[in-house]
Protein backbone atom coordinates (compact mmCIF):
# COMPACT_ATOMS: atom_id res chain seq x y z
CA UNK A 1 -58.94 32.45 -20.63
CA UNK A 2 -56.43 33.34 -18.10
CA UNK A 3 -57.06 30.26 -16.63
CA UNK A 4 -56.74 28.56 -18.92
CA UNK A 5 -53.41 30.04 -19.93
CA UNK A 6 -52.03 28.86 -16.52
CA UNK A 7 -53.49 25.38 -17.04
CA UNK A 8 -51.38 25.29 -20.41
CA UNK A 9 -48.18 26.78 -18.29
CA UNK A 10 -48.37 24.66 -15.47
CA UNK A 11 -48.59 21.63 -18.00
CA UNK A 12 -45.76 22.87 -19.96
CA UNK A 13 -43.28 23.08 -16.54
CA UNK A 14 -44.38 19.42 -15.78
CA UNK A 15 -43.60 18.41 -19.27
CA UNK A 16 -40.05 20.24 -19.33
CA UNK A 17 -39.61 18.50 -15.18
CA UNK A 18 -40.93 15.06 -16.63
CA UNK A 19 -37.96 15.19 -19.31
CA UNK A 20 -35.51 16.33 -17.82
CA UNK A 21 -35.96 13.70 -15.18
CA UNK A 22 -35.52 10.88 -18.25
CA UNK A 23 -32.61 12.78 -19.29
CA UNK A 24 -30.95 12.20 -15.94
CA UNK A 25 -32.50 8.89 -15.45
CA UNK A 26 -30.81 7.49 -18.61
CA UNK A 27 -27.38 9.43 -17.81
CA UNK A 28 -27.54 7.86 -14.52
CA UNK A 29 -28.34 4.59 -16.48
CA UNK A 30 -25.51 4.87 -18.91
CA UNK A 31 -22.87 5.93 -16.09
CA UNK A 32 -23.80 2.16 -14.08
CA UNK A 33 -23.59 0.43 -17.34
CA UNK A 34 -19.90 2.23 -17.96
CA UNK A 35 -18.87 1.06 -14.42
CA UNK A 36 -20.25 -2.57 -15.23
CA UNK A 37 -18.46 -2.81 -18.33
CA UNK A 38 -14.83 -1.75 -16.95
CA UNK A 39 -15.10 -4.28 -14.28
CA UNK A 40 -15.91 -7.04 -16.80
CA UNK A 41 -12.73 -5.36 -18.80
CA UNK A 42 -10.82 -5.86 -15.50
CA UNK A 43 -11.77 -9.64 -15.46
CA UNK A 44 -10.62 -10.03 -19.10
CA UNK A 45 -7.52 -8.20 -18.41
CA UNK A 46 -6.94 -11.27 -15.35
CA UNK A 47 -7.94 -13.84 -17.42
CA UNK A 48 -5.54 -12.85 -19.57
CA UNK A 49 -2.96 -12.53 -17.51
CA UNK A 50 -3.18 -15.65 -15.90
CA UNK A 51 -2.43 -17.35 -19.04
CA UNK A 52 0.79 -14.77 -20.20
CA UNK A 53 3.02 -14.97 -17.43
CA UNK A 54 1.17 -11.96 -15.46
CA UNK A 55 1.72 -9.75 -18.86
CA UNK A 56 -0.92 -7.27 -20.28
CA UNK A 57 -0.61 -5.81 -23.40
CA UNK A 58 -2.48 -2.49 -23.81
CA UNK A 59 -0.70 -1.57 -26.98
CA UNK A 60 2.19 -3.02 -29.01
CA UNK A 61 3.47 -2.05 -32.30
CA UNK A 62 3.05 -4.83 -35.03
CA UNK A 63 6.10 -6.54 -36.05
CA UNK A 64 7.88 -4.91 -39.28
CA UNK A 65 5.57 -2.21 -39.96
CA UNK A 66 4.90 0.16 -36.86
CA UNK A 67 1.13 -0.72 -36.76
CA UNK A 68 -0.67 -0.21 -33.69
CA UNK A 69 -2.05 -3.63 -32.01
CA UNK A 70 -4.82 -2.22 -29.77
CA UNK A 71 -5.52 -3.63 -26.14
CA UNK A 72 -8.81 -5.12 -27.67
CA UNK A 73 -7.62 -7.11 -29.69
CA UNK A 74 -6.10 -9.31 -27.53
CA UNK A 75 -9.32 -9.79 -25.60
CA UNK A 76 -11.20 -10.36 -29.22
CA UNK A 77 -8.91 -13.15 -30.44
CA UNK A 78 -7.76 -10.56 -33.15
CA UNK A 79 -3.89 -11.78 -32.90
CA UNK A 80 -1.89 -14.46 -34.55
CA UNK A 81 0.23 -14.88 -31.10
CA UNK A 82 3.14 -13.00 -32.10
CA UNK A 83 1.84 -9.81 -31.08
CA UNK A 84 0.59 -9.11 -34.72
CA UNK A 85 -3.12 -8.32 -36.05
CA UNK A 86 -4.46 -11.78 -37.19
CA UNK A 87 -6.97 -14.40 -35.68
CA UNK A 88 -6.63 -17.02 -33.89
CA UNK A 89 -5.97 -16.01 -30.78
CA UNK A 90 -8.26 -17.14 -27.34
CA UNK A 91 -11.23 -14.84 -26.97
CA UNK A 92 -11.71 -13.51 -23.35
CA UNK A 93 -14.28 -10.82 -24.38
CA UNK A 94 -17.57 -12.25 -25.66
CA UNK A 95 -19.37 -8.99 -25.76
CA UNK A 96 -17.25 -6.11 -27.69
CA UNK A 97 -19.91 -3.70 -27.01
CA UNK A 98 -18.64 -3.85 -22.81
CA UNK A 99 -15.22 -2.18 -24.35
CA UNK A 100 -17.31 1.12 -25.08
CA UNK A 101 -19.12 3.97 -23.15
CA UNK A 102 -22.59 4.03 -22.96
CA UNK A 103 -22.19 7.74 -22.76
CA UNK A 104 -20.07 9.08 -25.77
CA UNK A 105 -20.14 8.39 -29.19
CA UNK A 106 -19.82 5.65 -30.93
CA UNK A 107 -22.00 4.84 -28.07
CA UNK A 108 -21.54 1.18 -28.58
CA UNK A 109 -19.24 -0.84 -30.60
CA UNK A 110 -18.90 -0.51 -34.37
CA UNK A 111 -16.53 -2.00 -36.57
CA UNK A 112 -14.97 -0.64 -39.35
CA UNK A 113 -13.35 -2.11 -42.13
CA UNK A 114 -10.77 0.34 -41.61
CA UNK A 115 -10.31 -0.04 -37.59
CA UNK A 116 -12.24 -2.09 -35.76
CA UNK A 117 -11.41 -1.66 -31.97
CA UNK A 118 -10.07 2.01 -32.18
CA UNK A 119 -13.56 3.32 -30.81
CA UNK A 120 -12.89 2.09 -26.70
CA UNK A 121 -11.69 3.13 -23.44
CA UNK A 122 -8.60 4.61 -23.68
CA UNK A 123 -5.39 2.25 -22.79
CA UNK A 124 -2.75 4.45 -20.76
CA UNK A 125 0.58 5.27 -23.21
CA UNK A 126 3.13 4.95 -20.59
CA UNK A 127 6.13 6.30 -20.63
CA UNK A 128 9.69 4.87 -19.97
CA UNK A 129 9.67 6.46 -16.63
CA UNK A 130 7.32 4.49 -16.05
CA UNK A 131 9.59 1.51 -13.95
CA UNK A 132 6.83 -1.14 -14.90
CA UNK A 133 6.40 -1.05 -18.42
CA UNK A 134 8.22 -4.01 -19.99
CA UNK A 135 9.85 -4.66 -23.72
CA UNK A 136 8.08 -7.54 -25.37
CA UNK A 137 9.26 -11.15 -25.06
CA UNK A 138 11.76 -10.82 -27.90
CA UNK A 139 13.43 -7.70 -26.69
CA UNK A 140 11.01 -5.07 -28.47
CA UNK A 141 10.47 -1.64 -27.00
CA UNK A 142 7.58 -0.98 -26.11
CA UNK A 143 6.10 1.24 -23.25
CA UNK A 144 2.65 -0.06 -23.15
CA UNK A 145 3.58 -3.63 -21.91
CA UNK A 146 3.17 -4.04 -18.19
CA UNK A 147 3.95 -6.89 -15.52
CA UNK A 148 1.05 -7.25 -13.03
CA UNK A 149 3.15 -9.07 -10.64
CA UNK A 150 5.58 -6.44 -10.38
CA UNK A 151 3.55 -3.33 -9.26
CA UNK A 152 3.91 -2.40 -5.50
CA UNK A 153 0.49 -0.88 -5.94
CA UNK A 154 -2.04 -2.39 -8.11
CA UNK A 155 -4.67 -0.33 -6.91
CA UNK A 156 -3.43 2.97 -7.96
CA UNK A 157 -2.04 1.69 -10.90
CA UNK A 158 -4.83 3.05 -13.52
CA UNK A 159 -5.20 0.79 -16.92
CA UNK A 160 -8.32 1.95 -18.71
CA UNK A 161 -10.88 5.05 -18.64
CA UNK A 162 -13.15 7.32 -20.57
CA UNK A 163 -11.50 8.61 -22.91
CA UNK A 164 -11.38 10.99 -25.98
CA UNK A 165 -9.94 12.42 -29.33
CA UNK A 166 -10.79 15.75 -29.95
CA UNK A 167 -9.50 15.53 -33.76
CA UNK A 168 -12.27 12.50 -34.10
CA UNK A 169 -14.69 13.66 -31.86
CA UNK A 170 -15.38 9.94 -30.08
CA UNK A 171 -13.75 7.76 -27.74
CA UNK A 172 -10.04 6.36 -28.94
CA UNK A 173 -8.24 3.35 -27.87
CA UNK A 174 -4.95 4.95 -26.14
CA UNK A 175 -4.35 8.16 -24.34
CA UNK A 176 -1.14 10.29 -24.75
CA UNK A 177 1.47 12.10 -22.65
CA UNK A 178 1.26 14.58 -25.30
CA UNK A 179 -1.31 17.33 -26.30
CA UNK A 180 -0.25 17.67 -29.76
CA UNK A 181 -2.25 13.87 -30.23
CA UNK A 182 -5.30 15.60 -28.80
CA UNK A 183 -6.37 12.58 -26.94
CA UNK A 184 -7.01 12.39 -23.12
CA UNK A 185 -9.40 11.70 -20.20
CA UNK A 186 -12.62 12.57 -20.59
CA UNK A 187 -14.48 13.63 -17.27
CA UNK A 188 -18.00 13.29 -19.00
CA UNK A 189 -19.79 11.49 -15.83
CA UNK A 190 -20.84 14.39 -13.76
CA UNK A 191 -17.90 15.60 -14.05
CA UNK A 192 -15.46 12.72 -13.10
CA UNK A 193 -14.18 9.70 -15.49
CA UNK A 194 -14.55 5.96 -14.90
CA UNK A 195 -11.69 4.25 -14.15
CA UNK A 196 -10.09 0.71 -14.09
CA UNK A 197 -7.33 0.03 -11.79
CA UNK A 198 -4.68 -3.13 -12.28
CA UNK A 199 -6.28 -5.01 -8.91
CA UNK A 200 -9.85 -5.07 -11.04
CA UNK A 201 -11.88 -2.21 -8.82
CA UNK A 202 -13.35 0.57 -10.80
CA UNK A 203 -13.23 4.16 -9.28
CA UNK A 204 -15.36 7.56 -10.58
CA UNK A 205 -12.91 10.21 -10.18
CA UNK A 206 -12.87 13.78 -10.17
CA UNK A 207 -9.83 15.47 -12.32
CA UNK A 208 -7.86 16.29 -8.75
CA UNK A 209 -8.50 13.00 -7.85
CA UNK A 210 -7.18 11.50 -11.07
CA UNK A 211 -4.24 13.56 -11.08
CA UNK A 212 -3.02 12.59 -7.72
CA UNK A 213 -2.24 9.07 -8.99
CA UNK A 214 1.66 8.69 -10.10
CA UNK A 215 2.41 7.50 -13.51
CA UNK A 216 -1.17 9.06 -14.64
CA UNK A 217 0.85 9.01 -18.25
CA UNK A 218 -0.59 12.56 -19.88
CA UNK A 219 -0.48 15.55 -19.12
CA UNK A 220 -3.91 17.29 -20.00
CA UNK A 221 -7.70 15.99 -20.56
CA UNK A 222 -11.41 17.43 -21.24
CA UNK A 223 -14.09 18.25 -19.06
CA UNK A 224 -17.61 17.36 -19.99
CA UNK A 225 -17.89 19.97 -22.77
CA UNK A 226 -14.97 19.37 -24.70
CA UNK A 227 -12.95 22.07 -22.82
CA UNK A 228 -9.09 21.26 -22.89
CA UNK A 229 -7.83 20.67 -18.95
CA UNK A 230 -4.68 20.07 -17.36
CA UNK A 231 -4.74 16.34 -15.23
CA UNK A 232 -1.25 15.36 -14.09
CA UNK A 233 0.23 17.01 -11.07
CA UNK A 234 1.54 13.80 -9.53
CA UNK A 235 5.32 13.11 -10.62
């Protein structure tokens, strides 16, 4: 009997061992795919590029009415080429699921009639310290416009990463300077965030890490449970 109560113990421990190792296996999994994806974002954000006069959009303000025209819809063809939701526009993005984390709810990409790109990597809401955001073509002012050519530094210039919303619990498509929007970076990788720089290269980085970069755009994020942290010390 005893030994047979071992027997049962040991097989329990292996059991417990054998799924915790999926459990890492598939985080591990899900943290590759998450790299993958922002590098394929980083090619769409080129493509793009090349064909706007070295301009990305990661968030602009629909003509007339305030609405918010996310980053992804550019990439979707989801504009009328005035900076307005729509269709029409070129598609640079076949798959939409590559604008989502593997990792965090919605888990992949889900459109609602409501929103249909809000669910994504968050976009970074610069500021108008920030000396290379740009007004739209027609004199428009908004922050979230930025000239590729005209960073000294694409390569610490951060454009997309994990993100969060703690009011919706999921990924959201922007990330603010503010904590009152409760939206930041989201360190949910072991502990560090994805990230995709303006030269195309994707970095995992820890929070010091991510708040050495300048013009990091928001003051505070979340660690992997939820927990509210501070991120910028960089001016």
């Amino acid at each position: 009997m005893v030994e047979l109560m071992i027997v049962i113990g040991i097989v329990a421990v292996l059991m417990l061992l054998a799924v915790a190792s999926v459990g890492k296996a598939k985080e591990r999994a899900q943290t590759v795919r998450c790299v993958q994806n922002l590098r394929v974002l980083g090619t769409a954000f080129a493509a793009y590029a090349g064909e706007h006069q070295q301009t990305i959009y990661l968030n602009t303000e629909k003509f007339g009415t305030g609405a918010t025209v996310q980053w992804l819809r550019y990439f979707l063809g989801l504009t009328d080429g005035r900076h307005n939701r729509g269709t029409g526009g070129p598609v640079y993005l076949n798959d939409p699921n590559t604008a989502v984390c593997p990792s965090y709810a919605p888990f992949s990409y889900k459109p609602k009639p409501s929103d249909t790109v809000g669910y994504t990597y968050g976009a970074a809401s610069r500021d108008k310290s920030d000396p290379y955001a740009k007004p739209l073509p027609d004199g428009k002012d908004v922050s979230r416009v930025i000239h590729l050519a005209s960073l000294d530094s694409p390569s610490t210039y951060w454009l997309l990463t994990d993100s969060y919303s703690q009011t919706l619990d999921r990924q959201i498509f922007t990330i603010s300077a503010s904590a009152a929007t409760a939206r930041g970076v989201h360190f949910r990788h072991g502990g560090r965030a994805n990230v995709l720089f303006a030269d195309g290269h994707v970095a995992a980085l820890d929070l010091k890490q991510f708040s050495e970069f300048p013009y990091n755009a928001r003051s505070f994020g979340y660690d992997e449970r939820q927990n509210l942290i501070e991120t910028k010390t960089a001016p």
